[in-house]
Protein backbone atom coordinates (compact mmCIF):
# COMPACT_ATOMS: atom_id res chain seq x y z
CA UNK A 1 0.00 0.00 0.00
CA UNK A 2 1.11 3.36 -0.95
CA UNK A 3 -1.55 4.86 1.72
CA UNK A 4 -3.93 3.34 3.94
CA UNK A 5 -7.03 4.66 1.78
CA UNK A 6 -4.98 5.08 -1.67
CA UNK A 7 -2.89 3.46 -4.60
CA UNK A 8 -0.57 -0.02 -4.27
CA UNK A 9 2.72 -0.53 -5.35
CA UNK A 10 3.98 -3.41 -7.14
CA UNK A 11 8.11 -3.01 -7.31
CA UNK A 12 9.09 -6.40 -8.24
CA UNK A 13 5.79 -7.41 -10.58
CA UNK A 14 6.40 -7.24 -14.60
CA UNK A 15 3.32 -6.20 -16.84
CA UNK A 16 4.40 -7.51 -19.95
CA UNK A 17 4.84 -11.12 -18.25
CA UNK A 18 1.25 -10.99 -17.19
CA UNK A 19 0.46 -10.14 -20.49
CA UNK A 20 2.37 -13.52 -21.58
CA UNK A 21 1.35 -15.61 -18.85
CA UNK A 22 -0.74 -19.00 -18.86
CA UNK A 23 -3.41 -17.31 -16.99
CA UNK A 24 -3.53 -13.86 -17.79
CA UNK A 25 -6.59 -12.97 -18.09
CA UNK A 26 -7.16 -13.71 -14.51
CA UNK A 27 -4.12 -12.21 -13.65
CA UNK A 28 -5.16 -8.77 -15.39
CA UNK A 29 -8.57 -9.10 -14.12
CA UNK A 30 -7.42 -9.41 -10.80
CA UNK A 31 -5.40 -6.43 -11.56
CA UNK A 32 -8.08 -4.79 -12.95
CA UNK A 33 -10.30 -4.74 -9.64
CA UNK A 34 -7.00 -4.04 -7.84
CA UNK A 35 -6.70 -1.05 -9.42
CA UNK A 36 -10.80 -0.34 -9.17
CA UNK A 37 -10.69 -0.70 -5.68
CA UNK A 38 -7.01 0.94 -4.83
CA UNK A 39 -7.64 3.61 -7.21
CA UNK A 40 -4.16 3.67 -8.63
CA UNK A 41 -1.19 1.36 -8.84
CA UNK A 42 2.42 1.83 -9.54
CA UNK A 43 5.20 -0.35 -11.48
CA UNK A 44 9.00 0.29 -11.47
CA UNK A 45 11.15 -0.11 -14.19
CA UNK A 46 9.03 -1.51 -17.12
CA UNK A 47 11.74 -1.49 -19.24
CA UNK A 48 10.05 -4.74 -21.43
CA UNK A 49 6.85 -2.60 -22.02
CA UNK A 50 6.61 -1.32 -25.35
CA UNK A 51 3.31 1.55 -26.41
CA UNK A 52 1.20 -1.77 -28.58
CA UNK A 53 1.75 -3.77 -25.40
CA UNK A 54 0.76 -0.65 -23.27
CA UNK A 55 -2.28 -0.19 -25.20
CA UNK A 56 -3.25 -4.05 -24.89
CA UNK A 57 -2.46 -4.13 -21.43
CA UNK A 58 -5.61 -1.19 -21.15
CA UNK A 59 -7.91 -2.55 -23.67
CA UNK A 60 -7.77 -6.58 -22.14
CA UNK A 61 -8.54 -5.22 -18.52
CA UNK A 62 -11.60 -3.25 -19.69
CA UNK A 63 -12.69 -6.12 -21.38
CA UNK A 64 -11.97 -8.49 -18.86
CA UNK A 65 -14.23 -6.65 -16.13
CA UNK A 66 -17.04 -6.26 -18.75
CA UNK A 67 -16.87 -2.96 -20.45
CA UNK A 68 -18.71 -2.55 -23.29
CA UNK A 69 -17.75 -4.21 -27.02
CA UNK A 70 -18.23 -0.63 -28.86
CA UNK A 71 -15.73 0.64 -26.11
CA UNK A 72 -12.09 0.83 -27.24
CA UNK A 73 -8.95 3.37 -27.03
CA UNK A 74 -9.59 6.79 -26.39
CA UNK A 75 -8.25 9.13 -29.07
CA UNK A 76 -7.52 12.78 -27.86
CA UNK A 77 -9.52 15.42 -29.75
CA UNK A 78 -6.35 17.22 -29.01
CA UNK A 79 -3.56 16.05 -27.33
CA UNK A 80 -2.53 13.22 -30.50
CA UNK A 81 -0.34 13.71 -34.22
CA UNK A 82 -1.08 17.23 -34.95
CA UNK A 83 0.33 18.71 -32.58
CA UNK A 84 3.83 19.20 -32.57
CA UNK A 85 6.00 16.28 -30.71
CA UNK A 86 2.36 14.53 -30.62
CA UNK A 87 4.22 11.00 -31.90
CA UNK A 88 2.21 9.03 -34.85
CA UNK A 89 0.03 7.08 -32.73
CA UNK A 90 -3.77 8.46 -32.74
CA UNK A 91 -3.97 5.92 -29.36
CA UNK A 92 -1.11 7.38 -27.43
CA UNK A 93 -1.34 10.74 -25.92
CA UNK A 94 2.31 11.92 -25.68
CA UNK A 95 3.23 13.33 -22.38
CA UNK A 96 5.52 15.96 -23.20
CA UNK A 97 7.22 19.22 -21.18
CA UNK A 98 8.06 20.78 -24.46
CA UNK A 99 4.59 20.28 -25.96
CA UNK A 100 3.37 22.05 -22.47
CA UNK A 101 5.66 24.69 -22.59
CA UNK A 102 4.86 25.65 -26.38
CA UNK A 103 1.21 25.36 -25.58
CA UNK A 104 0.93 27.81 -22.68
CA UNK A 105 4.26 30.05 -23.25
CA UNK A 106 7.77 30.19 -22.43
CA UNK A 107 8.96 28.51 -19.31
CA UNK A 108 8.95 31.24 -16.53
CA UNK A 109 11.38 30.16 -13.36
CA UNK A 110 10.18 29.62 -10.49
CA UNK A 111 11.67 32.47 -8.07
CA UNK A 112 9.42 34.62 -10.52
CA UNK A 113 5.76 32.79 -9.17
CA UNK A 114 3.60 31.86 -11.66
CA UNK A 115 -0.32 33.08 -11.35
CA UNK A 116 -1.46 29.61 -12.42
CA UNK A 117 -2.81 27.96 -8.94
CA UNK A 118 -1.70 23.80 -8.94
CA UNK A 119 -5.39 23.61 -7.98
CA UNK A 120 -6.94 24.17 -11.38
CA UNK A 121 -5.09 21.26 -13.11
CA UNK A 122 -6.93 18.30 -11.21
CA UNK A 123 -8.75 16.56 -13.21
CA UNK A 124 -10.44 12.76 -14.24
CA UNK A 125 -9.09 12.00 -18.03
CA UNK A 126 -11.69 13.18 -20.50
CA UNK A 127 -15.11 14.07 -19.00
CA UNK A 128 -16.10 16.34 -21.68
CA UNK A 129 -16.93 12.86 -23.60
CA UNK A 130 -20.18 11.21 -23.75
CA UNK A 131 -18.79 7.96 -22.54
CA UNK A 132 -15.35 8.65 -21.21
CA UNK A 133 -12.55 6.62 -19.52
CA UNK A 134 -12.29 3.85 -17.17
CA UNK A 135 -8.42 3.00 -17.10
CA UNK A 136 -5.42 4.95 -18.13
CA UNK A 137 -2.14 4.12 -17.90
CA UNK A 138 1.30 6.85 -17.87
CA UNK A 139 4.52 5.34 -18.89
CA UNK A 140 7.18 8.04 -18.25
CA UNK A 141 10.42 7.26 -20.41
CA UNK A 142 12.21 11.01 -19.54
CA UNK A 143 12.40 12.09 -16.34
CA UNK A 144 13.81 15.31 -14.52
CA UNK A 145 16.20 15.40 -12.06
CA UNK A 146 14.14 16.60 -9.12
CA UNK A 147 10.27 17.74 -9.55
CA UNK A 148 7.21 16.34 -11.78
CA UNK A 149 6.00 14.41 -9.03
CA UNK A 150 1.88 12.78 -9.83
CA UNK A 151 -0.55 13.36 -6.94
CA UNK A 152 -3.87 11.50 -6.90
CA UNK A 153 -6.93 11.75 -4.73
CA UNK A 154 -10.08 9.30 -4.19
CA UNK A 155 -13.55 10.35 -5.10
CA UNK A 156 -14.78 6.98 -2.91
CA UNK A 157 -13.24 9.05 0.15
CA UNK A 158 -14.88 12.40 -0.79
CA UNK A 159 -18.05 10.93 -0.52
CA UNK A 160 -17.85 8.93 2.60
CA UNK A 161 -16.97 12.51 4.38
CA UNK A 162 -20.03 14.06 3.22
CA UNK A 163 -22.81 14.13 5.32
CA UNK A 164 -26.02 12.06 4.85
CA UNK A 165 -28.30 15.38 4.07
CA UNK A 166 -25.61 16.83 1.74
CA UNK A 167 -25.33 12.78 -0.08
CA UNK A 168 -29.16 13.23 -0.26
CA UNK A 169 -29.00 16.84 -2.50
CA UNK A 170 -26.26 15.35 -4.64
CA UNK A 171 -27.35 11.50 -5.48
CA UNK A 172 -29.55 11.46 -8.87
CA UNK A 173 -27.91 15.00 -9.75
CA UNK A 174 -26.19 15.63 -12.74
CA UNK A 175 -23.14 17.94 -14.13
CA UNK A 176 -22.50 19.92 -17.48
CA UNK A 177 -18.84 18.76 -18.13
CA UNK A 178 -16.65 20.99 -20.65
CA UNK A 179 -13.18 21.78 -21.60
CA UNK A 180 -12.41 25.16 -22.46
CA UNK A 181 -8.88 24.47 -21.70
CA UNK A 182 -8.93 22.57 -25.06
CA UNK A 183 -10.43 24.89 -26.68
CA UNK A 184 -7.96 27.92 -25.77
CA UNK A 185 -4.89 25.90 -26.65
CA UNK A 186 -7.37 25.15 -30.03
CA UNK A 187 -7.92 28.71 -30.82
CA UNK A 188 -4.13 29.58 -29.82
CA UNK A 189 -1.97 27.21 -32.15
CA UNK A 190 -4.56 26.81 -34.72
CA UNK A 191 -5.30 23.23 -34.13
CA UNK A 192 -8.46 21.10 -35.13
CA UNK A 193 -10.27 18.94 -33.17
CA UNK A 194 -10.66 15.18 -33.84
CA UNK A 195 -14.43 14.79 -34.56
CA UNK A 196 -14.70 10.83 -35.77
CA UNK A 197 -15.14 8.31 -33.05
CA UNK A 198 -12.84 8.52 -30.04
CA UNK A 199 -13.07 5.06 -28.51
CA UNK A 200 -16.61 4.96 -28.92
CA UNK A 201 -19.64 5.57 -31.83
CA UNK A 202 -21.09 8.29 -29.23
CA UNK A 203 -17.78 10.30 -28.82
CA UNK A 204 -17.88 12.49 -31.91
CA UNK A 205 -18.23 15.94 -33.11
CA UNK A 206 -17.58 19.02 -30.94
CA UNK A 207 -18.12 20.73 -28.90
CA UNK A 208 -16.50 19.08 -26.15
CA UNK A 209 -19.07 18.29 -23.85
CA UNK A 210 -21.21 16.20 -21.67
CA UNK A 211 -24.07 15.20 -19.14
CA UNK A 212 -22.81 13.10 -16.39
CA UNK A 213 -23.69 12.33 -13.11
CA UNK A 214 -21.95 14.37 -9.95
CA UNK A 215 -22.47 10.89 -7.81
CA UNK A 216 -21.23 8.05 -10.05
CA UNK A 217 -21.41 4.18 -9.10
CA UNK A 218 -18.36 2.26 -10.22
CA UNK A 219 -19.34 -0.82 -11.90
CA UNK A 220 -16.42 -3.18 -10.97
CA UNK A 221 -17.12 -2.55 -7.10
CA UNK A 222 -20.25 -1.54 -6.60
CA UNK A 223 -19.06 1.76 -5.00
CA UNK A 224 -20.15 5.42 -4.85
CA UNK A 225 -17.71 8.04 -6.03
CA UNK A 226 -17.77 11.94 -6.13
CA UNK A 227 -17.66 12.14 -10.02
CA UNK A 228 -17.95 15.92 -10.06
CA UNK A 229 -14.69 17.10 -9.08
CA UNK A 230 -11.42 18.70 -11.15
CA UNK A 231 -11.21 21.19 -13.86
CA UNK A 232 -13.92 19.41 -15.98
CA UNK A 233 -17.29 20.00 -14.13
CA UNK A 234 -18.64 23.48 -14.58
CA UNK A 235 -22.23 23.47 -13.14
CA UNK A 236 -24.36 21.55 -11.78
CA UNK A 237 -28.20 21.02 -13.19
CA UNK A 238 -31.18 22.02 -11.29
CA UNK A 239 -29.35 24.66 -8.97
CA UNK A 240 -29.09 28.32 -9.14
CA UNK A 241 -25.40 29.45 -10.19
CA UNK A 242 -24.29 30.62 -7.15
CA UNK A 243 -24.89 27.39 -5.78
CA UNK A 244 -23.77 25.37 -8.36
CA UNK A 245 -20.03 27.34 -7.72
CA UNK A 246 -20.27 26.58 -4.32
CA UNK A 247 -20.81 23.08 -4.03
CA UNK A 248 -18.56 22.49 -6.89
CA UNK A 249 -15.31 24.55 -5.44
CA UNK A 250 -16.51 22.65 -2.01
CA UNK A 251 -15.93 19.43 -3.15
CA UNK A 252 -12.74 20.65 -4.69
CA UNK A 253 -11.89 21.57 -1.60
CA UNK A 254 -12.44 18.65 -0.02
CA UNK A 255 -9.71 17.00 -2.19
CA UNK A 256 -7.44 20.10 -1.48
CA UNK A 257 -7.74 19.99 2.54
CA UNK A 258 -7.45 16.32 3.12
CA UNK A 259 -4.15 15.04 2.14
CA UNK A 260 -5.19 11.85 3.51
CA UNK A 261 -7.27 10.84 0.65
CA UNK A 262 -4.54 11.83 -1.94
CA UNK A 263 -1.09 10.11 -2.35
CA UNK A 264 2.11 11.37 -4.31
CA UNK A 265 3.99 9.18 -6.66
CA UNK A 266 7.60 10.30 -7.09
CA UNK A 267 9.02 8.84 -10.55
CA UNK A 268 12.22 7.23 -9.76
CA UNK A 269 13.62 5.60 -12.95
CA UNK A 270 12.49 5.47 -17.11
CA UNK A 271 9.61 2.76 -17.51
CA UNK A 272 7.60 4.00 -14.23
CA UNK A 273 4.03 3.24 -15.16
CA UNK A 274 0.93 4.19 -13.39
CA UNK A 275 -2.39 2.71 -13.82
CA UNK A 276 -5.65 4.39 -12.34
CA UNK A 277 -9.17 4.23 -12.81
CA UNK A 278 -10.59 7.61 -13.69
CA UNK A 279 -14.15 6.63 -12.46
CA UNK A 280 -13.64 7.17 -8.87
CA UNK A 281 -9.90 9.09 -8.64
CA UNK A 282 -8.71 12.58 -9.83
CA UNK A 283 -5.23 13.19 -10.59
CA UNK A 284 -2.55 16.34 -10.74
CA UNK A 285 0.87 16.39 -12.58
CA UNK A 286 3.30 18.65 -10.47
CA UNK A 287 4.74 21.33 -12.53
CA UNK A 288 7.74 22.42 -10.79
CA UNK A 289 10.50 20.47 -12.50
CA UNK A 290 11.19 23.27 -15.87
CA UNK A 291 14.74 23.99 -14.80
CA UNK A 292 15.87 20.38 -14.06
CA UNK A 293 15.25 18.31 -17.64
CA UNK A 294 12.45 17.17 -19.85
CA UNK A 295 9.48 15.16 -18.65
CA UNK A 296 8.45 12.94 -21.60
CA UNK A 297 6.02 9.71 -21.47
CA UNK A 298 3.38 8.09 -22.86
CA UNK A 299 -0.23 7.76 -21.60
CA UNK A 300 -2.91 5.30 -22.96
CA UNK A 301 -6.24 6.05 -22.04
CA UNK A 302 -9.29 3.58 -22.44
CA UNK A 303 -12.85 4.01 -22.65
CA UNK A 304 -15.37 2.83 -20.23
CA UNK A 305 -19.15 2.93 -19.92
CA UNK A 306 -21.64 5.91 -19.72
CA UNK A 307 -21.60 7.08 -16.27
CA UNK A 308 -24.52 6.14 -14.06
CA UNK A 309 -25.47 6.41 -10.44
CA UNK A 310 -27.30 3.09 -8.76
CA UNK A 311 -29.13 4.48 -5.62
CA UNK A 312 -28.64 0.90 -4.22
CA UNK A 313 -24.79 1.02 -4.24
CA UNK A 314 -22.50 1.92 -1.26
CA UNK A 315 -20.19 3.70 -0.15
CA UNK A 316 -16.43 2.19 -0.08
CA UNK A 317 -16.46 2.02 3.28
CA UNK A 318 -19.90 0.29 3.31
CA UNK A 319 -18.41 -2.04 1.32
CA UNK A 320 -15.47 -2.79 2.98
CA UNK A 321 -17.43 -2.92 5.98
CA UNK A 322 -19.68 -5.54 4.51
CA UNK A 323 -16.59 -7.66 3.14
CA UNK A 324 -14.70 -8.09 6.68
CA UNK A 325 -18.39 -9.15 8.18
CA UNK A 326 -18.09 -11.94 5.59
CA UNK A 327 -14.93 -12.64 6.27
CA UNK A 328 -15.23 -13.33 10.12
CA UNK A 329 -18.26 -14.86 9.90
């Protein structure tokens, strides 16, 4: 365990011999609901793991906990070939400092501040989409020499620390989910969005954007997350806008004052990977590393289900709860 609440660590295990193994579709299942119930897990040192084998590795554990057969690979309706340093590979998202740095402007140093808050980049891969992602996994190959650090927090915690009146409001609600962030860096290097299917027949066109629920049941365990948090969400249906703001920066803040539902992943080596499910965790790149190297990877993203809530699910610790009564008995 990386934390009590959050992520697992595998140093010794090898991905690509799972892949090749006897039994590996139970072994990548089993992964698969590791990863659903941990939230995130971490490899060292994949040095065997190759981008086809990456995106196989997401694709078979969809599969293998029952996503559905129109689901695939995400494409980015940005982030992929046209873009400069974007790679060739419509399926991988490159993960690149450079590509940041010519996107938003020249590298400023850090004794200088920057009026960009850390806050603003949290985020669950690609909400905008009608049926967006269940897995993703970051393979960095580049790494600086101090800095870039990945932070990741639990939506299954926000929600068991709100209170029964406030789960009440929010159950059966749903969000408008957008990304002008896209759309500036769109407008501002002249790019085009990819409008044919992106990992699924309903995630075409643009605009980026979506109905999903704020309360979200994850389908491999049954438990309630807080969907509706990160730079995605921008209102929430049915309320006035004032209070849409507030309970939306509120559950932000939930993430942002309770460091013990987040844990930090510091990149040690080239072939780090990271696997999370984005139904129930948000996630934050640290970007404090400009003046000690390049930060370069590669990021497959899958594609899930449409969202849903299931007023008869529980809450992790419900769950959890449940399973040790089992156990004993």
């Amino acid at each position: 365990m990386v934390t009590p609440t959050v992520g697992t660590e595998f140093p010794e295990a090898n991905l690509v011999e799972m892949l090749n193994a006897p039994n590996s579709d139970e072994l990548l299942r089993d992964l698969a609901i590791t990863i659903s119930r941990r939230g995130v897990v971490f490899f060292r040192g994949q040095n065997n793991m190759t981008n086809d084998l990456q995106k196989t590795l997401i694709q078979r554990m969809g599969e293998l906990v029952g996503k559905p057969k129109e689901s695939t690979l995400h494409i980015h309706p940005v982030l992929n070939p046209q873009r400069a340093l974007g790679g060739d590979d419509l399926h991988i998202s490159t993960i690149n400092s450079k590509q940041r740095i010519m996107a938003q402007g020249k590298s400023v140093p850090r004794d200088l501040g920057n009026a960009r808050q850390a806050l603003e980049s949290w985020h669950s891969d690609i909400q905008s989409e009608q049926v967006p992602s269940d897995y993703t996994c970051l393979r960095l190959v580049e790494l600086p020499s101090v800095g870039g650090d990945t932070l990741w927090a639990s939506g299954y915690e926000v929600y068991d620390r709100i209170s029964e009146p406030m789960r009440k409001l929010l159950e059966g609600k749903t969000a408008n989910y957008t990304a002008p962030f896209f759309e500036k860096i769109i407008k501002m290097k002249n790019l085009q969005v990819y409008t044919d299917a992106r990992g699924h027949p309903e995630n075409v066109g643009n605009p980026l954007k979506a109905v999903h629920p704020v309360i979200r049941t994850n389908p491999v365990t049954g438990w309630k997350s807080v969907f509706s948090i990160g730079a995605y969400p921008g209102s929430i249906n049915g309320l006035t806008p004032p209070e849409s703001e507030m309970i939306l920066n509120w559950l932000m803040d939930m993430v942002l004052r309770n460091h013990d539902l987040q844990c930090r992943f510091r990149w040690q080596g080239p072939n780090d990977m990271a696997i999370w499910d984005n139904r129930s965790m948000v996630h934050n790149a640290t970007m404090d590393y400009d003046e000690f190297g390049d930060r370069f990877g590669y990021r497959v993203c899958g594609i899930g289900e449409k969202p849903y809530f299931d007023p008869n699910s529980k809450s992790m610790r419900e769950g959890l709860a449940e399973e040790a009564k089992e156990e004993s008995s």
